[in-house]
Protein backbone atom coordinates (compact mmCIF):
# COMPACT_ATOMS: atom_id res chain seq x y z
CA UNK A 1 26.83 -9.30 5.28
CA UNK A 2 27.60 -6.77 7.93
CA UNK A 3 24.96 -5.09 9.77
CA UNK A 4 25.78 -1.56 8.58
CA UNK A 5 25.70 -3.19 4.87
CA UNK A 6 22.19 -4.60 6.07
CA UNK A 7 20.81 -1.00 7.39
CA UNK A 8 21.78 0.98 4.36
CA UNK A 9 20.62 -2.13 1.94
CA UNK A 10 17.16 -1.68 3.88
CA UNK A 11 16.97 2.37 3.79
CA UNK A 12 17.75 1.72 -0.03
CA UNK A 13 15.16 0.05 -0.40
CA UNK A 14 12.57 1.34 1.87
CA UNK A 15 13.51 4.96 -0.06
CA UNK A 16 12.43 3.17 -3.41
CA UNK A 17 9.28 1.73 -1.36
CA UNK A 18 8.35 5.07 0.04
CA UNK A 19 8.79 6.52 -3.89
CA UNK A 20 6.16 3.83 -5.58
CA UNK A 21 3.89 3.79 -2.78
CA UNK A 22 3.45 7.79 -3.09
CA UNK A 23 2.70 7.54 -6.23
CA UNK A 24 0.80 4.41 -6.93
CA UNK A 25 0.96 2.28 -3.96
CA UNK A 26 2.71 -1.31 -3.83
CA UNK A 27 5.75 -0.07 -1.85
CA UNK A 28 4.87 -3.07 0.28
CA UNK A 29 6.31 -5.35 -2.45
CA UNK A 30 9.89 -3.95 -2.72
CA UNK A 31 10.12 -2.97 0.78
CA UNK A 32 8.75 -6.69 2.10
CA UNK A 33 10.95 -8.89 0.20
CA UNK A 34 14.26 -7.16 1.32
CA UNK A 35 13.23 -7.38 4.90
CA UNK A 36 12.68 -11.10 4.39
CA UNK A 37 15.69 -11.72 3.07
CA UNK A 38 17.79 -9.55 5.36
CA UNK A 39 16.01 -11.03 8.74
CA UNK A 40 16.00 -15.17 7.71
CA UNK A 41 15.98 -15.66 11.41
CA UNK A 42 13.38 -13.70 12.35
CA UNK A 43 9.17 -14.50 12.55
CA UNK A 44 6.88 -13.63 9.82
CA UNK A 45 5.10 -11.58 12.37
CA UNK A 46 8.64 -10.04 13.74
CA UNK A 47 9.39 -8.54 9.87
CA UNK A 48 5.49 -7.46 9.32
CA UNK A 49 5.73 -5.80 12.28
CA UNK A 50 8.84 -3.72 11.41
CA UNK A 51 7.77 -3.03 8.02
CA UNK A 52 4.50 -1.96 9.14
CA UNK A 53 5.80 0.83 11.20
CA UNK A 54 8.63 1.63 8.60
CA UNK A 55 6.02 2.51 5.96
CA UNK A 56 4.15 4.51 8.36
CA UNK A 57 5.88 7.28 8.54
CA UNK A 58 6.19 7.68 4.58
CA UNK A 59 2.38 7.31 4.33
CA UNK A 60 1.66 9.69 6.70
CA UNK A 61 4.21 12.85 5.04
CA UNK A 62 2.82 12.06 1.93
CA UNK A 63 -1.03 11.48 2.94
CA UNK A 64 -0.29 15.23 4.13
CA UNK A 65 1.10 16.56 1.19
CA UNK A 66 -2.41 15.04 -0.76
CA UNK A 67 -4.90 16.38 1.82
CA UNK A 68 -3.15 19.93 1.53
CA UNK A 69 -3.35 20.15 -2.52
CA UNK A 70 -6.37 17.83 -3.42
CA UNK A 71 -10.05 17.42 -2.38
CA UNK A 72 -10.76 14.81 -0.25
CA UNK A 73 -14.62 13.42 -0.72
CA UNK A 74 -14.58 12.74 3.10
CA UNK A 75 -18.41 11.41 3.17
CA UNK A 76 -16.82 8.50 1.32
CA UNK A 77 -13.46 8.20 2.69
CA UNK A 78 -14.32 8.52 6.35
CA UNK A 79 -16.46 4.88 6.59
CA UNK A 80 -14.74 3.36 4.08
CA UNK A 81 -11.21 4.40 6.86
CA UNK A 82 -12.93 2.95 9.94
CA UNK A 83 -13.84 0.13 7.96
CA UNK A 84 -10.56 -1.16 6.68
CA UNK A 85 -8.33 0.06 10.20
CA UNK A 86 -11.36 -2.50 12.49
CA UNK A 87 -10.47 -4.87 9.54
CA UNK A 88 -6.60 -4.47 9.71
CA UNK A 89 -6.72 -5.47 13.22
CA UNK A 90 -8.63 -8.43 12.71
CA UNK A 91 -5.76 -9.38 9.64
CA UNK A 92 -3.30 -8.97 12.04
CA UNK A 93 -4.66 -10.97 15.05
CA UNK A 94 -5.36 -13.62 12.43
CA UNK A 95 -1.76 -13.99 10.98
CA UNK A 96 -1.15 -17.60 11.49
CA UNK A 97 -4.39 -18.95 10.48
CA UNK A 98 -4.81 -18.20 6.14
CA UNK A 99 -1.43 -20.05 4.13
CA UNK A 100 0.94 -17.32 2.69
CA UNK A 101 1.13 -19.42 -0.60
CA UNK A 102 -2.70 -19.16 -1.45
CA UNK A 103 -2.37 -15.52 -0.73
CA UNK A 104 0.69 -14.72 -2.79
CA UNK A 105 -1.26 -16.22 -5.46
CA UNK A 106 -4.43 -14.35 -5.05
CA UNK A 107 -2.48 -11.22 -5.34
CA UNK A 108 -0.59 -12.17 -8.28
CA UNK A 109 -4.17 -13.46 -10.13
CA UNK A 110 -5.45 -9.96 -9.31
CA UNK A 111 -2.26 -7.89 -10.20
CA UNK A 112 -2.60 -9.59 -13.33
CA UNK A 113 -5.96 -8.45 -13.74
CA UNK A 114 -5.57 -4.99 -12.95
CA UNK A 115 -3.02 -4.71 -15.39
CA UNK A 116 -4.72 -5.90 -18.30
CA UNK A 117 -8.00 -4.09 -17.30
CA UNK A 118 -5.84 -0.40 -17.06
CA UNK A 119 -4.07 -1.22 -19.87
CA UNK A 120 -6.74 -1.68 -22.05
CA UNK A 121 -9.06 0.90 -20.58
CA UNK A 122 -7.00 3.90 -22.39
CA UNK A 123 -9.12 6.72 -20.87
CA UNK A 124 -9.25 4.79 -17.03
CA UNK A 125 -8.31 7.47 -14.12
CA UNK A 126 -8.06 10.52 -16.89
CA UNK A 127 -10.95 12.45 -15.64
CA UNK A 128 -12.15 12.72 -12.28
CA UNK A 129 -15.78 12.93 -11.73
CA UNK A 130 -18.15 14.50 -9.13
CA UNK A 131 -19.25 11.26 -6.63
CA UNK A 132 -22.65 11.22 -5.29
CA UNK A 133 -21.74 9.34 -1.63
CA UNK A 134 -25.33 7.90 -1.54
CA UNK A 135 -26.01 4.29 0.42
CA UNK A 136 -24.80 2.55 -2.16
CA UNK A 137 -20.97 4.42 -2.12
CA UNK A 138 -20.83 4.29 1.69
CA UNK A 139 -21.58 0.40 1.27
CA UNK A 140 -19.36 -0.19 -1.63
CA UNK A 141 -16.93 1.74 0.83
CA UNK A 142 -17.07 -0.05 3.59
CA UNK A 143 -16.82 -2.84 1.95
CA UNK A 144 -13.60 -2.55 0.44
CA UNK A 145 -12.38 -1.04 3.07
CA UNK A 146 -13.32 -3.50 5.21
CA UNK A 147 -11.67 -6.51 2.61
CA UNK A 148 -8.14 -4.55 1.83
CA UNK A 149 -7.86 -3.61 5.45
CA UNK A 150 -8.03 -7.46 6.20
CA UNK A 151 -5.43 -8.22 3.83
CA UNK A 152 -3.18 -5.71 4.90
CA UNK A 153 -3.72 -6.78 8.36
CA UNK A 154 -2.62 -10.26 7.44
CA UNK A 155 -0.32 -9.63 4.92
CA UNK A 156 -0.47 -6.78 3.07
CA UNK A 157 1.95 -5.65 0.16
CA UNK A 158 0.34 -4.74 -3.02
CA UNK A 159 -2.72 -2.63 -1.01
CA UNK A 160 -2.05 0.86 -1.87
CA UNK A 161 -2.59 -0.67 -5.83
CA UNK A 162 -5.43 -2.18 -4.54
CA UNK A 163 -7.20 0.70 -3.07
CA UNK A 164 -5.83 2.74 -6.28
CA UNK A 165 -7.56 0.77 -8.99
CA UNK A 166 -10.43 0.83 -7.15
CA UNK A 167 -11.68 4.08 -6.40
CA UNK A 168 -10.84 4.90 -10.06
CA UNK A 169 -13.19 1.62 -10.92
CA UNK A 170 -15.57 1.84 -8.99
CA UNK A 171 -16.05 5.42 -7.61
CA UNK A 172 -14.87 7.21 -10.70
CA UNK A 173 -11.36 8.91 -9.22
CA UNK A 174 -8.54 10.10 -11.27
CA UNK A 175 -5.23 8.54 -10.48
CA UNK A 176 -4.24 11.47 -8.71
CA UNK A 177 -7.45 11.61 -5.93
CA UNK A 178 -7.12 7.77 -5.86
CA UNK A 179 -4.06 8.14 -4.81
CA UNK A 180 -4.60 10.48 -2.24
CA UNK A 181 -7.58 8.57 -0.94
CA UNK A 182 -5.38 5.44 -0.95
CA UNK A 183 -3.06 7.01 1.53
CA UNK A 184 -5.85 7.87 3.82
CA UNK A 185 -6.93 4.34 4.06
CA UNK A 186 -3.31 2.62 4.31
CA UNK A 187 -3.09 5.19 7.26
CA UNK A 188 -5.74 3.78 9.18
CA UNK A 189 -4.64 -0.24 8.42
CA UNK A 190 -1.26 0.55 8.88
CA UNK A 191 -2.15 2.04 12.80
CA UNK A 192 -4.91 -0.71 13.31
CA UNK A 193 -1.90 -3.42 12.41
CA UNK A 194 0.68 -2.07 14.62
CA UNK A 195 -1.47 -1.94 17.52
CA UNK A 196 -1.45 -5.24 17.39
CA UNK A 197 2.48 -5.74 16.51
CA UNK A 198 3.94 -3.52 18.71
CA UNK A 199 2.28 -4.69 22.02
CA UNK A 200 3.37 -8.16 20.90
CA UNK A 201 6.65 -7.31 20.84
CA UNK A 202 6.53 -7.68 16.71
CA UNK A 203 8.82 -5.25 16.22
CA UNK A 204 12.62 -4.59 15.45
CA UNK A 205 13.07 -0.58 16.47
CA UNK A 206 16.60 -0.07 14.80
CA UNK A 207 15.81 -1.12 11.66
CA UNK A 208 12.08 0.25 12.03
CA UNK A 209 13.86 3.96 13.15
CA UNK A 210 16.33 4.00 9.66
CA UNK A 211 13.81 2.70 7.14
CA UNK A 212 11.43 4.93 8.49
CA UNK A 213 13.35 7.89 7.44
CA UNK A 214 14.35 6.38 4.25
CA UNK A 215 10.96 5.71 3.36
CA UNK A 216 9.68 9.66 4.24
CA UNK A 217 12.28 10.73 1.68
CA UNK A 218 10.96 8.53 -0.88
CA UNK A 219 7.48 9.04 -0.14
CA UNK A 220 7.94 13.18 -0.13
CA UNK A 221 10.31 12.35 -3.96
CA UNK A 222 7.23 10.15 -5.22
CA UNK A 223 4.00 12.76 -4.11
CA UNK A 224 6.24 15.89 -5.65
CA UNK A 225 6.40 13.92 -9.23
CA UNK A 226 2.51 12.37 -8.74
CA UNK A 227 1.01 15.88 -8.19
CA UNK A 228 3.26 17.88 -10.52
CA UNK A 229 2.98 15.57 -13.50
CA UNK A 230 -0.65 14.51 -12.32
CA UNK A 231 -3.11 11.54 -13.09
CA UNK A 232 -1.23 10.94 -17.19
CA UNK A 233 2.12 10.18 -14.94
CA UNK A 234 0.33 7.81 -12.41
CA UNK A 235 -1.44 5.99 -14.94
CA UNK A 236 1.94 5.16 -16.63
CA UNK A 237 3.91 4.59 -13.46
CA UNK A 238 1.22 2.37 -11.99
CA UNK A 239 1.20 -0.12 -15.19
CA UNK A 240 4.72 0.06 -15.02
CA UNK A 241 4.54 -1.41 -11.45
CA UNK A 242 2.03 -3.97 -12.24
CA UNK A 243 4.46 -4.74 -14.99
CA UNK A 244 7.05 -5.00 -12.91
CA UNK A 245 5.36 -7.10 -10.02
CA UNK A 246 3.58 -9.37 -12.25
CA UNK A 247 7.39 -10.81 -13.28
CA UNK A 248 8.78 -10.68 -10.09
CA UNK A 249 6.02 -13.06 -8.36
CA UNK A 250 5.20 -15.25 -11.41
CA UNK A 251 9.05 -15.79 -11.32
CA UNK A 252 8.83 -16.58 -7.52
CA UNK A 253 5.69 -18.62 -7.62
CA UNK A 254 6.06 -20.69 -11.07
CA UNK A 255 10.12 -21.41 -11.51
């Protein structure tokens, strides 16, 4: 495979990436694989690192787009940001040390969970109710923050879902503001991880330049349907994902 073939392959797919992760996050897991594939030769560290900064850009157009059409409850989000972007450093200093297999099959256990849970839960994300950021928010908050920031410091695809299902679980969201909120926290991880990347020299800037663009044109496609078809859409999308992700690892991790 030629390395033009390789480029467009990779702004294919970081377009589709930037279009899920919008909308209901787990871009990471179609945008992840291809670059593993596509760069055998290169470290685990070398293709985070380029993927990292690739998604970037897409999280930051549409994390604007959200903050300009939807209220943020920034009591909540701003802890719960600084939380998970010290955490996201720490992931990403600590790369080598937790085995990729036990982690793929975290994620898969709590993909699976997710998707039960939301499908089940008919009325989950519908309605979108007032928060009351007390001590026991801002804890909850930084907690999570604090745990998906590590993972998407150390590894990372899947997050944005993540983050999704649970400010509608556990802070009472619709699928549209946890969306929105999502993006705010990815943000923050996705800086905290490339500070340590780049500086490493974790990073491949060709590839990282296209897929970047790709992945803004996706990400502005995916917030356009999210907020004109609203939290019914996401809600559908997002099982559709989990759906789709669920196969695609069992497949990977079982035959």
């Amino acid at each position: 495979m030629d390395n033009t073939h390789v480029l467009m392959t990779l702004g294919f797919f970081a377009f589709c990436g930037g279009l899920i992760d919008a909308a209901v996050g787990g871009g990471g897991l179609v945008q992840l694989p291809a670059l593993l594939h596509a760069l055998p030769q290169s470290s685990l560290a070398t293709v985070l690192g380029t993927h990292k900064l690739a998604v970037l850009a897409g999280t930051i157009s549409s994390a604007f787009s959200y903050v300009k059409r939807i209220n943020i409850v920034w009591h909540l989000m701003l802890p719960t940001m600084f939380s998970a972007f010290v955490f996201a450093f720490l992931g990403a200093m600590s790369i080598s040390l937790i085995p990729k297999e036990l982690m793929l099959y975290l994620v898969f256990l709590l993909l699976l969970i997710m998707a039960i849970y939301t499908f089940y839960k008919k009325d989950l994300g519908q309605i979108h109710r007032y928060v009351q950021c007390g001590r026991k928010e801002m804890i909850l908050g930084i907690f999570f923050g604090g745990l998906i920031g590590f993972y998407d410091g150390i590894f990372g695809p899947g997050s944005g879902s993540f983050l999704l299902f649970i400010f509608v679980k556990c802070f009472g969201f619709d699928f549209l503001n946890a969306s929105a909120s999502a993006k705010l926290v990815n943000l923050g991880t996705f800086s905290a991880s490339l500070l340590f990347f780049i500086p490493s020299g974790h990073v491949l800037w060709k590839i990282a330049v296209i897929m970047m663009l790709c992945s803004v044109i996706g990400s502005l496609t995916g917030t356009f349907f999210a907020l004109r078809y609203g939290s019914a859409f996401i809600r559908i999308f997002f099982l559709i994902l989990l759906v789709f992700l669920i196969g695609r690892m069992g497949f990977a991790l079982f035959f």
